[in-house]
Structure formats: C-alpha cells, structure tokens
N, C-alpha and C. Protein backbone atom coordinates (compact mmCIF):
# COMPACT_ATOMS: atom_id res chain seq x y z
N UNK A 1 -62.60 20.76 -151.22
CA UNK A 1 -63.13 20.03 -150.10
C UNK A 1 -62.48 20.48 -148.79
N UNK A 2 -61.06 20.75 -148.90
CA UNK A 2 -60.42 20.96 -147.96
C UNK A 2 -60.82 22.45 -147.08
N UNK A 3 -61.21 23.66 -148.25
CA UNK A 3 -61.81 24.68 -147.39
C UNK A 3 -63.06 24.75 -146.87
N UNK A 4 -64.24 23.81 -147.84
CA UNK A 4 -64.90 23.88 -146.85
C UNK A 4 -65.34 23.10 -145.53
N UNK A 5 -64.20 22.08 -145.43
CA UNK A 5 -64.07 21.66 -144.26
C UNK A 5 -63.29 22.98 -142.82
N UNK A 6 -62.85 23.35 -143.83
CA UNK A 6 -62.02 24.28 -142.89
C UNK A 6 -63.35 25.75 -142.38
N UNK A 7 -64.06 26.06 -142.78
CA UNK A 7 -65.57 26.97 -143.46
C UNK A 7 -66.15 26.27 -142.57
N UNK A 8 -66.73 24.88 -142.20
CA UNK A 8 -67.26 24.54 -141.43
C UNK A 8 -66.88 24.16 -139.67
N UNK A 9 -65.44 23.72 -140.09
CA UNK A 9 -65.85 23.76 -138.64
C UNK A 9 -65.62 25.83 -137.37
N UNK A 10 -64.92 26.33 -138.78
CA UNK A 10 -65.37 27.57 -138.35
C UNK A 10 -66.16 28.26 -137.59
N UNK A 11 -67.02 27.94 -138.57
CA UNK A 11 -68.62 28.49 -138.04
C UNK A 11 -69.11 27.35 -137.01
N UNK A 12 -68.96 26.24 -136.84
CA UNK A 12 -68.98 25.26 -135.55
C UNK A 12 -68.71 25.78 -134.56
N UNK A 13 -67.63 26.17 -134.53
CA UNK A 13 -66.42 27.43 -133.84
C UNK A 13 -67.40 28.06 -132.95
N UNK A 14 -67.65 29.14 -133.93
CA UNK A 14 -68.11 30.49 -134.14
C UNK A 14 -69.78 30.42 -133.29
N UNK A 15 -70.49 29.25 -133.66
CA UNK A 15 -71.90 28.95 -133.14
C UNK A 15 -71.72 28.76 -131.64
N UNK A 16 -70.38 27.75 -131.46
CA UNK A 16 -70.49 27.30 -129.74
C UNK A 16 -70.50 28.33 -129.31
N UNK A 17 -69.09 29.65 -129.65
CA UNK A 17 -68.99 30.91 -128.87
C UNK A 17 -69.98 31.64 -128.20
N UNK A 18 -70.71 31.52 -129.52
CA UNK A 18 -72.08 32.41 -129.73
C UNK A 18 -73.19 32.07 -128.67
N UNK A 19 -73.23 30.71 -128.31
CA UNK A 19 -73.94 30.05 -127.26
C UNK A 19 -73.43 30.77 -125.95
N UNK A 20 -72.30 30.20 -126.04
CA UNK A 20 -71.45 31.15 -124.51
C UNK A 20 -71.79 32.54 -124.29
N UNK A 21 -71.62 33.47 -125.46
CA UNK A 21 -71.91 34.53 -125.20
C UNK A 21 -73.57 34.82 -124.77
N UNK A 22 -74.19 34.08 -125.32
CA UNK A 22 -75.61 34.33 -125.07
C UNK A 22 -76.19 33.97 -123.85
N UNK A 23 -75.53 33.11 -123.00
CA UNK A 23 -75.55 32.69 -122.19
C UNK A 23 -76.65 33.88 -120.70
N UNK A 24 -78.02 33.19 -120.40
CA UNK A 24 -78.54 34.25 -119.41
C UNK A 24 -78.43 34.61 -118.45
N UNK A 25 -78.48 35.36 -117.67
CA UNK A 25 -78.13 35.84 -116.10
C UNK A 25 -79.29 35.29 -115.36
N UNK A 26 -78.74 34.86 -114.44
CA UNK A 26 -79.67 34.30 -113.14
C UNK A 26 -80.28 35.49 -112.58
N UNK A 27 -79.55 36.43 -112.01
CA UNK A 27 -79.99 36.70 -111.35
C UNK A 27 -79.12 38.39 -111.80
N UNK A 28 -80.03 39.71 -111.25
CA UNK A 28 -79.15 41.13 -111.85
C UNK A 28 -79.72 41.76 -110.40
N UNK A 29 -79.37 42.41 -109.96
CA UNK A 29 -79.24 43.12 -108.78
C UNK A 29 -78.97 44.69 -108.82
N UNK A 30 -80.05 45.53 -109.20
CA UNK A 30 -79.18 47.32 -108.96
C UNK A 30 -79.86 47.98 -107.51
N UNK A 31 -78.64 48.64 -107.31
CA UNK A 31 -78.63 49.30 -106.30
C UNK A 31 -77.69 50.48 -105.59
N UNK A 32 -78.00 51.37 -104.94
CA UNK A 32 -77.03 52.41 -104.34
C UNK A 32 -76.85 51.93 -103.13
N UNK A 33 -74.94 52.47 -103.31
CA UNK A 33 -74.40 51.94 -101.79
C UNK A 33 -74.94 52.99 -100.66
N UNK A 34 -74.18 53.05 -99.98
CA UNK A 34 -74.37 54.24 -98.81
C UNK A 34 -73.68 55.36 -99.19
N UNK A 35 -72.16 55.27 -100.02
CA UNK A 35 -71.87 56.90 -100.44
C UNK A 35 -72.30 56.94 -101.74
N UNK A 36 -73.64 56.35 -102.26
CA UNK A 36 -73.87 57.06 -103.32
C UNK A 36 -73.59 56.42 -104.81
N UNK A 37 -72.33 54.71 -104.84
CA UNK A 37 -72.41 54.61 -105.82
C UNK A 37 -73.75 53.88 -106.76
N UNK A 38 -73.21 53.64 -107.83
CA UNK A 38 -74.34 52.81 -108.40
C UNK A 38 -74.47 51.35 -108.57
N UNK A 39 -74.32 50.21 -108.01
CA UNK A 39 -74.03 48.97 -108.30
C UNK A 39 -74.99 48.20 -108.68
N UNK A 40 -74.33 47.56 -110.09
CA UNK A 40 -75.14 46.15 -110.83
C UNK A 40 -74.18 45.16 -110.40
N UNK A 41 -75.39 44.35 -110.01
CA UNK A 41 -74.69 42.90 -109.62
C UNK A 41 -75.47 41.49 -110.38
N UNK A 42 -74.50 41.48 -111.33
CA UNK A 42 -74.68 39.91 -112.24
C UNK A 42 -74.59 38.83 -111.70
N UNK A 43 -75.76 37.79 -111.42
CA UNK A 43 -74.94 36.50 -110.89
C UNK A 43 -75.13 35.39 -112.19
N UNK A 44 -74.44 34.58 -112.19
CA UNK A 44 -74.38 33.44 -113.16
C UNK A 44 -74.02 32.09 -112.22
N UNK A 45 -73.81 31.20 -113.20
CA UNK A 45 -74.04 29.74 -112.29
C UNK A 45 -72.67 29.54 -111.46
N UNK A 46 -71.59 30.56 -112.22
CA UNK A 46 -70.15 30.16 -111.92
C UNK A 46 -69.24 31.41 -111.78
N UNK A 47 -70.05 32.70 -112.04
CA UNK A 47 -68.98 33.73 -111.58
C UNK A 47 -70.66 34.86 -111.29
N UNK A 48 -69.56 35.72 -110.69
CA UNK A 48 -70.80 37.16 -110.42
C UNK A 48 -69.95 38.17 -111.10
N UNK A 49 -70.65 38.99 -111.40
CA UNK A 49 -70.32 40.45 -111.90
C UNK A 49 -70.62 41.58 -111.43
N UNK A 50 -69.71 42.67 -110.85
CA UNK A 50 -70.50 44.29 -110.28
C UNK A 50 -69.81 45.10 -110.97
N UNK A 51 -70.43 46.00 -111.62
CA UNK A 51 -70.01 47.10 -112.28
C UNK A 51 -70.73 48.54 -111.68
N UNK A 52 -69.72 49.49 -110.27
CA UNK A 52 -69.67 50.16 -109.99
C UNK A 52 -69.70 51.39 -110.93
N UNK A 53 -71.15 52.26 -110.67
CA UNK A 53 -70.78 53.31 -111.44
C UNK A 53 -70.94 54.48 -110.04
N UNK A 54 -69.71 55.35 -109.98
CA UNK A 54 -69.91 56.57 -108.69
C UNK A 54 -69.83 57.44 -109.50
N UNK A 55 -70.96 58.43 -108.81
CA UNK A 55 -71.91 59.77 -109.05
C UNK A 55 -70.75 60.71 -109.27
N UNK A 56 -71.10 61.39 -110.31
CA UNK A 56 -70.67 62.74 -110.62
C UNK A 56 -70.07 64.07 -109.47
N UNK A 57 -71.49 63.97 -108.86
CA UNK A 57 -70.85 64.67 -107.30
C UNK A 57 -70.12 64.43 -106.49
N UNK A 58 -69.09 64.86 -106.03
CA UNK A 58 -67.97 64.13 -105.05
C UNK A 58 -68.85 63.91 -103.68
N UNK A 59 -68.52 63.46 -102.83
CA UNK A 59 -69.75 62.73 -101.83
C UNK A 59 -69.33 63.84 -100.45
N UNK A 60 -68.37 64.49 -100.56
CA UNK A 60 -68.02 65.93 -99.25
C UNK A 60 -68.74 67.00 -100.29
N UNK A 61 -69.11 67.18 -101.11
CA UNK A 61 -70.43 68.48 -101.60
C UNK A 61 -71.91 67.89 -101.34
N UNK A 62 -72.15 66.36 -101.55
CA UNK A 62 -73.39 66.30 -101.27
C UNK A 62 -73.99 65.79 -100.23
N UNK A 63 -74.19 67.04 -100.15
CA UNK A 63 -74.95 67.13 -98.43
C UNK A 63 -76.00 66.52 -97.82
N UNK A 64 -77.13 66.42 -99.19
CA UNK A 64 -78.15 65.17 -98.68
C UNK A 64 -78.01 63.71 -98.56
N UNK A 65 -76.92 63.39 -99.49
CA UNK A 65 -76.36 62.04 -99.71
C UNK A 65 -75.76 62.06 -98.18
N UNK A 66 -74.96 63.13 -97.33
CA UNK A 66 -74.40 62.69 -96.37
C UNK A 66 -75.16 62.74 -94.94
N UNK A 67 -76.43 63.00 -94.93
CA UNK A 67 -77.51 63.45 -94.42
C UNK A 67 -78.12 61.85 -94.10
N UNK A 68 -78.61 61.16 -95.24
CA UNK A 68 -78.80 59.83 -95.52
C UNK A 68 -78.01 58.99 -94.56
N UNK A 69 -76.77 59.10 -94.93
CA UNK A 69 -75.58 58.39 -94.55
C UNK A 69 -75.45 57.99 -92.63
N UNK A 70 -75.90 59.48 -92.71
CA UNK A 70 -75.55 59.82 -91.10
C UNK A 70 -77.07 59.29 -89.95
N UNK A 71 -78.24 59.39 -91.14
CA UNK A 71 -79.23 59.00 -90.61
C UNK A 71 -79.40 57.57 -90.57
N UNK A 72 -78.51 56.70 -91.59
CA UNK A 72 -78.66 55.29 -91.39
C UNK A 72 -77.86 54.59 -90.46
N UNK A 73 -76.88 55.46 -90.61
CA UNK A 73 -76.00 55.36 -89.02
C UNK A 73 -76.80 54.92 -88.14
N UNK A 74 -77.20 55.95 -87.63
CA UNK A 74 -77.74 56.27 -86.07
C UNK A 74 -78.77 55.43 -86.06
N UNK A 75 -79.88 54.60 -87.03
CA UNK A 75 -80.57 54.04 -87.07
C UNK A 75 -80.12 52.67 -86.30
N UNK A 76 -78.49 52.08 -87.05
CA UNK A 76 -78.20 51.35 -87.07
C UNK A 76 -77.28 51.10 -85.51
N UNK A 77 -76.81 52.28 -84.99
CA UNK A 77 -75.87 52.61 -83.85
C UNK A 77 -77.03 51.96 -82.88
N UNK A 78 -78.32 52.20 -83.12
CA UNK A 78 -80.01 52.59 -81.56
C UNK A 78 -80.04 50.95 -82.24
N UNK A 79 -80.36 50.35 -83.31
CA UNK A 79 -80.68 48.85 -82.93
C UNK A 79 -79.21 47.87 -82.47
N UNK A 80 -78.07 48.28 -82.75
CA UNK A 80 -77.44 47.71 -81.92
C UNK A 80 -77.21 47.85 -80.41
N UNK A 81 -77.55 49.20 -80.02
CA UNK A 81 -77.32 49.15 -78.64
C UNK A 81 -78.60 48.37 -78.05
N UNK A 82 -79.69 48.68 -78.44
CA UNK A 82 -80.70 47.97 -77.98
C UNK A 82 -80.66 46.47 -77.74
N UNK A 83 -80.39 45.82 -78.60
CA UNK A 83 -79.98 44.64 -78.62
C UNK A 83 -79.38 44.10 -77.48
N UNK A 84 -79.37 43.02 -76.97
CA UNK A 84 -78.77 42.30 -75.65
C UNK A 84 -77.95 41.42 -76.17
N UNK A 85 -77.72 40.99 -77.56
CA UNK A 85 -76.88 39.88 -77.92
C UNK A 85 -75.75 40.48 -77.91
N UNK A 86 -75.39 41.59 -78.36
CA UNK A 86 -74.13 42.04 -78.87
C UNK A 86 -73.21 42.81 -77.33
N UNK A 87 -72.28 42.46 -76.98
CA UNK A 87 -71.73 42.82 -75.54
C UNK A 87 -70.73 43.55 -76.10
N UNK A 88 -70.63 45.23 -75.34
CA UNK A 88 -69.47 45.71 -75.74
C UNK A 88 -67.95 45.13 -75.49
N UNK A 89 -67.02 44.78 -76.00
CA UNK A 89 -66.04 44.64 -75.05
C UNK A 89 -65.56 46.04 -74.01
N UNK A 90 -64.95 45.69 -73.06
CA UNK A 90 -64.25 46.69 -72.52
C UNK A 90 -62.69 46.66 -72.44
N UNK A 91 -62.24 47.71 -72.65
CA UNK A 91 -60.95 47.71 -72.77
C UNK A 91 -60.40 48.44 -71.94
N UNK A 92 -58.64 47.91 -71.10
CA UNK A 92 -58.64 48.80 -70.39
C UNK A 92 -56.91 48.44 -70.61
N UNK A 93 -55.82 49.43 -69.97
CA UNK A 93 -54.52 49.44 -69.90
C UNK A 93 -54.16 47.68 -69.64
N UNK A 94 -54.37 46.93 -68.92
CA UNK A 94 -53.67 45.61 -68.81
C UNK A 94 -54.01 44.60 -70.05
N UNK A 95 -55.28 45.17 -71.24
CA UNK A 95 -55.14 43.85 -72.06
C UNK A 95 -54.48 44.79 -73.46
C-alpha cells in the first residue's frame, strides 16, 4: 500500500510538471535586428524569452547587411531632422 501511495503521488508530481511544461505562448515574435541577428521573442503571462541567433558572416564582410544599415540610418537621421518636435541642444564651452 505504502508504494503505491508513493507511485501515485509521483505521477501527481509528474502530471502537474507536465502541465507547466506544456504551458502556451501568448505571443512569438521573429525577427532581424539591424546588424543582422536573428531574434525570437517568447512572451508568456509572467516572463518573456529572446533567443538571439547571429549570422555566420561577421557583419565588417557583409557589405549588403551594412548597406541596409546605413540606409536605415539616413532614413531615420531626414525624419528626425524634419520633425519640429525634437530641438537640437546646443552646446558650447560654458555648459
């Protein structure tokens, strides 16, 4: 009697885990950064997950990747200047 009390709540055990582990993702997210890596992003109710995978090519050989890079720049350099919200500071020797 005594083992298979011990047998059961085992597998009691063993079932909750199994729940936990099975547990579904809200939400999965893939995508490339700007140099190129690979990111999955797990969300759940109570933690997130990213598992970075970076490319084989080192990112100073690839030239179109840095091509990209330089073009999202400048995309990004022309809508900020455009913009009227954003004020450069100026800086000068007294601050």
């Amino acid at each position: 009697m005594k083992f298979f009390t011990h047998a059961l709540i085992g597998a009691l055990a063993g079932v909750s885990f199994a729940e936990q582990m099975i547990d579904l993702k809200q939400e999965t997210k893939v995508y490339k950064s700007h140099f190129g890596a690979l990111v999955e992003e797990s969300t759940w109710d109570d933690i997130t997950r990213k598992v970075i995978t970076f490319p084989s090519e080192k990112f100073m050989k690839d030239y179109a990747q840095q091509a990209e890079h330089l073009n999202f720049m400048t995309e990004l350099i022309k809508k900020r200047k455009s913009s009227n919200e954003i004020v450069e500071p100026s800086y000068n020797c007294s601050t």
